[in-house]
C-alpha atoms as a PDB file:
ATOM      1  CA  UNK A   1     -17.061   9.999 -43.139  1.00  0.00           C
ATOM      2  CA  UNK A   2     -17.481  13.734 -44.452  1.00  0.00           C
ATOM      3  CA  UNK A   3     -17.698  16.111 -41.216  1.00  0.00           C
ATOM      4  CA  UNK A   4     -19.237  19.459 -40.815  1.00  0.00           C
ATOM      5  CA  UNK A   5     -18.915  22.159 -38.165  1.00  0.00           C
ATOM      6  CA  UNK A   6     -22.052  23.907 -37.456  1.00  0.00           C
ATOM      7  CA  UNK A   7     -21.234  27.759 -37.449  1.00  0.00           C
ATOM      8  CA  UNK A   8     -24.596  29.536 -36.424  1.00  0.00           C
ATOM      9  CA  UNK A   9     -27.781  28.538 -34.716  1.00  0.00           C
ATOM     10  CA  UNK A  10     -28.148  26.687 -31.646  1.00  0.00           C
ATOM     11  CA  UNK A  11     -26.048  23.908 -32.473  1.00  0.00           C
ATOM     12  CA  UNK A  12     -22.931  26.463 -33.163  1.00  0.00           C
ATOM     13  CA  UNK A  13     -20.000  24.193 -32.542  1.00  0.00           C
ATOM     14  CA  UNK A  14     -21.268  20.649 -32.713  1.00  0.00           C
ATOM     15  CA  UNK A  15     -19.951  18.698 -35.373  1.00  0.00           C
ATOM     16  CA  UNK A  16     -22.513  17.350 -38.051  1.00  0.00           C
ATOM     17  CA  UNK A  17     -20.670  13.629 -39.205  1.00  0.00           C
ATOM     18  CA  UNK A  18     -22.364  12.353 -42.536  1.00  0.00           C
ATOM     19  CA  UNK A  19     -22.207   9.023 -44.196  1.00  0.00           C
ATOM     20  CA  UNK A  20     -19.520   8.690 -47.361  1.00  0.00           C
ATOM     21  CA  UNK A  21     -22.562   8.916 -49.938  1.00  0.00           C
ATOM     22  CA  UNK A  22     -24.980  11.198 -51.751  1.00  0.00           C
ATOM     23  CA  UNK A  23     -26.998  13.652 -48.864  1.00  0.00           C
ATOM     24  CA  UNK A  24     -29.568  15.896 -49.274  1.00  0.00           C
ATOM     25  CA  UNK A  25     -30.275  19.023 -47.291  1.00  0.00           C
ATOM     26  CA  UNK A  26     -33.922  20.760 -47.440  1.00  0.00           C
ATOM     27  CA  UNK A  27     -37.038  21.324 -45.549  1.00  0.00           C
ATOM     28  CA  UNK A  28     -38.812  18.011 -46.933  1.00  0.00           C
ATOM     29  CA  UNK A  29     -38.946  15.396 -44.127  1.00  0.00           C
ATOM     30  CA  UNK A  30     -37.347  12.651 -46.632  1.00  0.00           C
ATOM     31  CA  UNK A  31     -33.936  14.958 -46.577  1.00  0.00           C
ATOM     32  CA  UNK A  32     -31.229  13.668 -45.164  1.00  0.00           C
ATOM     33  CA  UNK A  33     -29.997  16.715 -43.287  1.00  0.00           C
ATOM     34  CA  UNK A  34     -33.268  18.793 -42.244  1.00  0.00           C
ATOM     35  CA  UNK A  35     -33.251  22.697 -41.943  1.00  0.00           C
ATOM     36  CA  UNK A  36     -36.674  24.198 -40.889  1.00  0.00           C
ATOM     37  CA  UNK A  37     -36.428  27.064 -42.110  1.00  0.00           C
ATOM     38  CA  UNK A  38     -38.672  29.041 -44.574  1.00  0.00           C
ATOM     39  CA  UNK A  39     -35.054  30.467 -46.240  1.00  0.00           C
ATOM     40  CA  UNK A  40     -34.663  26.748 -47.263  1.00  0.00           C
ATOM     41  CA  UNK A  41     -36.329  24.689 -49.855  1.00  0.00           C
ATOM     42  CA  UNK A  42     -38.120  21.803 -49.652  1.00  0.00           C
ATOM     43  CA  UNK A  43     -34.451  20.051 -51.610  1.00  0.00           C
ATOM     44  CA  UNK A  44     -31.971  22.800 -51.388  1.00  0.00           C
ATOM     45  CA  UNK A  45     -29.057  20.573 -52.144  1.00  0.00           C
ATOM     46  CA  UNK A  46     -26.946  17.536 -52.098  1.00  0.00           C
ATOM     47  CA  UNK A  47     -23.670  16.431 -51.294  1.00  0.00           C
ATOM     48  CA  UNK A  48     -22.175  13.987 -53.857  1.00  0.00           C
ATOM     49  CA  UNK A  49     -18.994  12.298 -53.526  1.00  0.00           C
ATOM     50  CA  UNK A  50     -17.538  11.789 -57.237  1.00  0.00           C
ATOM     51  CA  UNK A  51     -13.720  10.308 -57.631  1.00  0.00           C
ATOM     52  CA  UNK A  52     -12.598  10.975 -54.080  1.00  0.00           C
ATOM     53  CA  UNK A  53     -13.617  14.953 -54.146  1.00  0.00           C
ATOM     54  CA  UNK A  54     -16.898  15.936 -52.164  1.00  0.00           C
ATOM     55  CA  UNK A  55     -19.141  18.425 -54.198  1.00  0.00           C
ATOM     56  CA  UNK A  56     -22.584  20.455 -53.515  1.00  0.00           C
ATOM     57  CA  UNK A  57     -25.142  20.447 -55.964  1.00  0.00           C
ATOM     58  CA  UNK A  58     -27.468  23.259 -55.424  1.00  0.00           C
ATOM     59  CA  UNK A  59     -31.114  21.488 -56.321  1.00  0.00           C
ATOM     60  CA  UNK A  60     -32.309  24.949 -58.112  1.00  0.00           C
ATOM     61  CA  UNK A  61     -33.268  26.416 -54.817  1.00  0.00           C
ATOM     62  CA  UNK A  62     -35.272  29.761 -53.932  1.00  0.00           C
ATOM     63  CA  UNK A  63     -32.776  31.495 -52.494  1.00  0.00           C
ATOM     64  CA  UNK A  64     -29.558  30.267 -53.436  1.00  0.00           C
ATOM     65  CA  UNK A  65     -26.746  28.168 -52.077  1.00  0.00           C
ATOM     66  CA  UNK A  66     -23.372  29.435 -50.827  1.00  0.00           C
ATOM     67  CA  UNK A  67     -19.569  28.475 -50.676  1.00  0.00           C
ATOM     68  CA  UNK A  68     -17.550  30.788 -49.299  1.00  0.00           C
ATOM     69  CA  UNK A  69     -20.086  33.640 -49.578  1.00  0.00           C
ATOM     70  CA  UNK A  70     -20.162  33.168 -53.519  1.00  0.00           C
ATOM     71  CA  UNK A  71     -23.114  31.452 -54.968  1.00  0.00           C
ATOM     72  CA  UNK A  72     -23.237  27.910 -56.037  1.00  0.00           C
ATOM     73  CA  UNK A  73     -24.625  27.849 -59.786  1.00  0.00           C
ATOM     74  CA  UNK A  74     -24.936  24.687 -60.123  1.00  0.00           C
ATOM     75  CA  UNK A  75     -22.611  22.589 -58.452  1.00  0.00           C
ATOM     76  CA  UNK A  76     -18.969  23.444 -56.321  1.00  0.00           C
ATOM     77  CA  UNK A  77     -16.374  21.799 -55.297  1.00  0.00           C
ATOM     78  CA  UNK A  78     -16.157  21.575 -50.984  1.00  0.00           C
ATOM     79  CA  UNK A  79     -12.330  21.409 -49.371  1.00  0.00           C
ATOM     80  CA  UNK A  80     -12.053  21.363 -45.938  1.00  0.00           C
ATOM     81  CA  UNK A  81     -12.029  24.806 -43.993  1.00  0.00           C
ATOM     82  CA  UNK A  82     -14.639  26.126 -47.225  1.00  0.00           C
ATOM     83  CA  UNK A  83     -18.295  27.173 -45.583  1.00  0.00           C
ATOM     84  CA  UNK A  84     -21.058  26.330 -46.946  1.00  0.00           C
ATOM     85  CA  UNK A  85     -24.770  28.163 -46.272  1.00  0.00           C
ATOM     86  CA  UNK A  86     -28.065  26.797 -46.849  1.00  0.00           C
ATOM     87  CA  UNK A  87     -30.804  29.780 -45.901  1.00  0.00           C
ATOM     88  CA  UNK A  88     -29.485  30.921 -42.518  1.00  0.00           C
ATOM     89  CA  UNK A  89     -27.526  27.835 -41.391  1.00  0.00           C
ATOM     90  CA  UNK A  90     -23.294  27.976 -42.099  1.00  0.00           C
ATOM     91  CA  UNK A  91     -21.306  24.849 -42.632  1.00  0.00           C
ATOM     92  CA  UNK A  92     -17.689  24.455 -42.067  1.00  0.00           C
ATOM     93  CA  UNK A  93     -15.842  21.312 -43.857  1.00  0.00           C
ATOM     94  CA  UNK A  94     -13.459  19.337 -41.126  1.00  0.00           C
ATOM     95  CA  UNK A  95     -10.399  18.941 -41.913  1.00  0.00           C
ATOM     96  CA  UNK A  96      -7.234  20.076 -42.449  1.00  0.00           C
ATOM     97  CA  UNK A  97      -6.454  22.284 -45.563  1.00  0.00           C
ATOM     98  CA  UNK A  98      -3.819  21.278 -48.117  1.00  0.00           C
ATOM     99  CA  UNK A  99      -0.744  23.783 -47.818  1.00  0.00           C
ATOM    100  CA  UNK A 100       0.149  25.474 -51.323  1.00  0.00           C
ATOM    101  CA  UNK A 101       3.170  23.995 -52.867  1.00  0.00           C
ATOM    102  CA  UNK A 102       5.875  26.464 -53.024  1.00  0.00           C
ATOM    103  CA  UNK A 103       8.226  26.455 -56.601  1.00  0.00           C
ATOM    104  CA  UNK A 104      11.289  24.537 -56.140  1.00  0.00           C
ATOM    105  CA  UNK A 105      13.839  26.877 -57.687  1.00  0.00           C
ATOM    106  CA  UNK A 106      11.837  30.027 -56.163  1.00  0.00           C
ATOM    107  CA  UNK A 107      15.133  31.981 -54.436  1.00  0.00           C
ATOM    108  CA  UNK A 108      13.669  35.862 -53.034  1.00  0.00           C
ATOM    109  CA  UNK A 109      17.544  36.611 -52.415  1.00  0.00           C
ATOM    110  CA  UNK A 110      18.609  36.099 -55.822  1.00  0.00           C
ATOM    111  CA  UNK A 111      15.548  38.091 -57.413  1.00  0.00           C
ATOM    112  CA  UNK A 112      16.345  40.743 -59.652  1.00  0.00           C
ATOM    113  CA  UNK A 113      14.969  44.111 -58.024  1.00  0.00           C
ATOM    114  CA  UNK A 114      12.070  45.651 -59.247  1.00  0.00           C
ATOM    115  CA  UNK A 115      12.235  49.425 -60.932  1.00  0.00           C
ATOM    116  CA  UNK A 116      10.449  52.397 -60.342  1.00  0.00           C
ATOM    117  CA  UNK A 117       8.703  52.247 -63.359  1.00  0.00           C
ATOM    118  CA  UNK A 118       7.819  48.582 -62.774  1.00  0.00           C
ATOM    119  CA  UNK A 119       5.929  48.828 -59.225  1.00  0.00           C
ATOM    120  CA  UNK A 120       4.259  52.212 -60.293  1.00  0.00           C
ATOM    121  CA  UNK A 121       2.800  50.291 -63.393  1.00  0.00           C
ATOM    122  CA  UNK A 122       1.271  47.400 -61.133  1.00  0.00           C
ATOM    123  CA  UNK A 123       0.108  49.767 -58.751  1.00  0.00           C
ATOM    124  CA  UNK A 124      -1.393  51.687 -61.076  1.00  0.00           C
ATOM    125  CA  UNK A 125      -2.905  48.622 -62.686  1.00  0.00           C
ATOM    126  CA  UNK A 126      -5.152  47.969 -59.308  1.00  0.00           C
END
C-alpha cells in the first residue's frame, strides 16, 4: 500500500493510503484521487508501480506536475520523503528514506590536506 501525507489544504496531515496499482489524479469524476480544483486537469497524472519502484506520469497537464518543486516532464521517479504537487495540493511519500552508503575505505584522518591553491581554485569555480 503506497501512502501519502497531505501537506496543504484542509486535510493537511491526514494520510492519503492508495491501493498497490496504477492511480490517477485529476478533476474528472472517473479519477481515482479527485482534486477540484481549476489548477488541475481533468487527468493530471498517474501513479504507476513498475518493478517494485513507484513513478508519476504527468498526463500532459495544463499547468504542470511537480516533484520536489522541479517539473515532471514526463514521468519521475517518487521515494519516500519526495513531494509531489498537483495544482495547489502537496503530497508527501510515507516512508522512511534510504540512508546514503558511505565508501568503505573513506578515512578523513588519513586525508592528505588540501593547498592554498587547491581550495581557492574550487572556490573560485562556484
Amino acid at each position: 500500500m503506497t501512502k501519502f501525507i497531505i501537506q496543504s489544504g484542509k486535510y493537511k496531515g491526514k494520510t492519503l493510503k492508495l491501493p498497490d496499482r496504477n492511480i490517477t489524479i485529476g478533476r474528472e469524476l472517473d479519477c481515482d484521487v479527485r482534486v477540484s480544483d481549476p489548477d488541475v486537469s481533468r487527468r493530471h497524472c498517474e501513479l504507476q508501480i513498475r518493478d517494485g519502484q513507484l513513478y508519476v506520469v504527468d498526463q500532459n497537464s495544463q499547468n504542470g506536475t511537480f516533484v520536489n518543486d522541479k517539473p515532471v516532464k514526463t514521468e519521475s521517479p517518487l521515494h519516500p520523503g519526495d513531494h509531489l504537487r498537483v495544482g495547489p495540493m502537496l503530497f508527501e511519500l510515507a516512508g522512511k528514506r534510504k540512508a546514503i552508503a558511505k565508501p568503505a575505505n573513506l578515512n578523513p584522518d588519513k586525508a592528505a590536506p588540501l593547498s592554498d591553491d587547491e581550495i581557492s581554485t574550487w572556490l573560485s569555480e562556484e
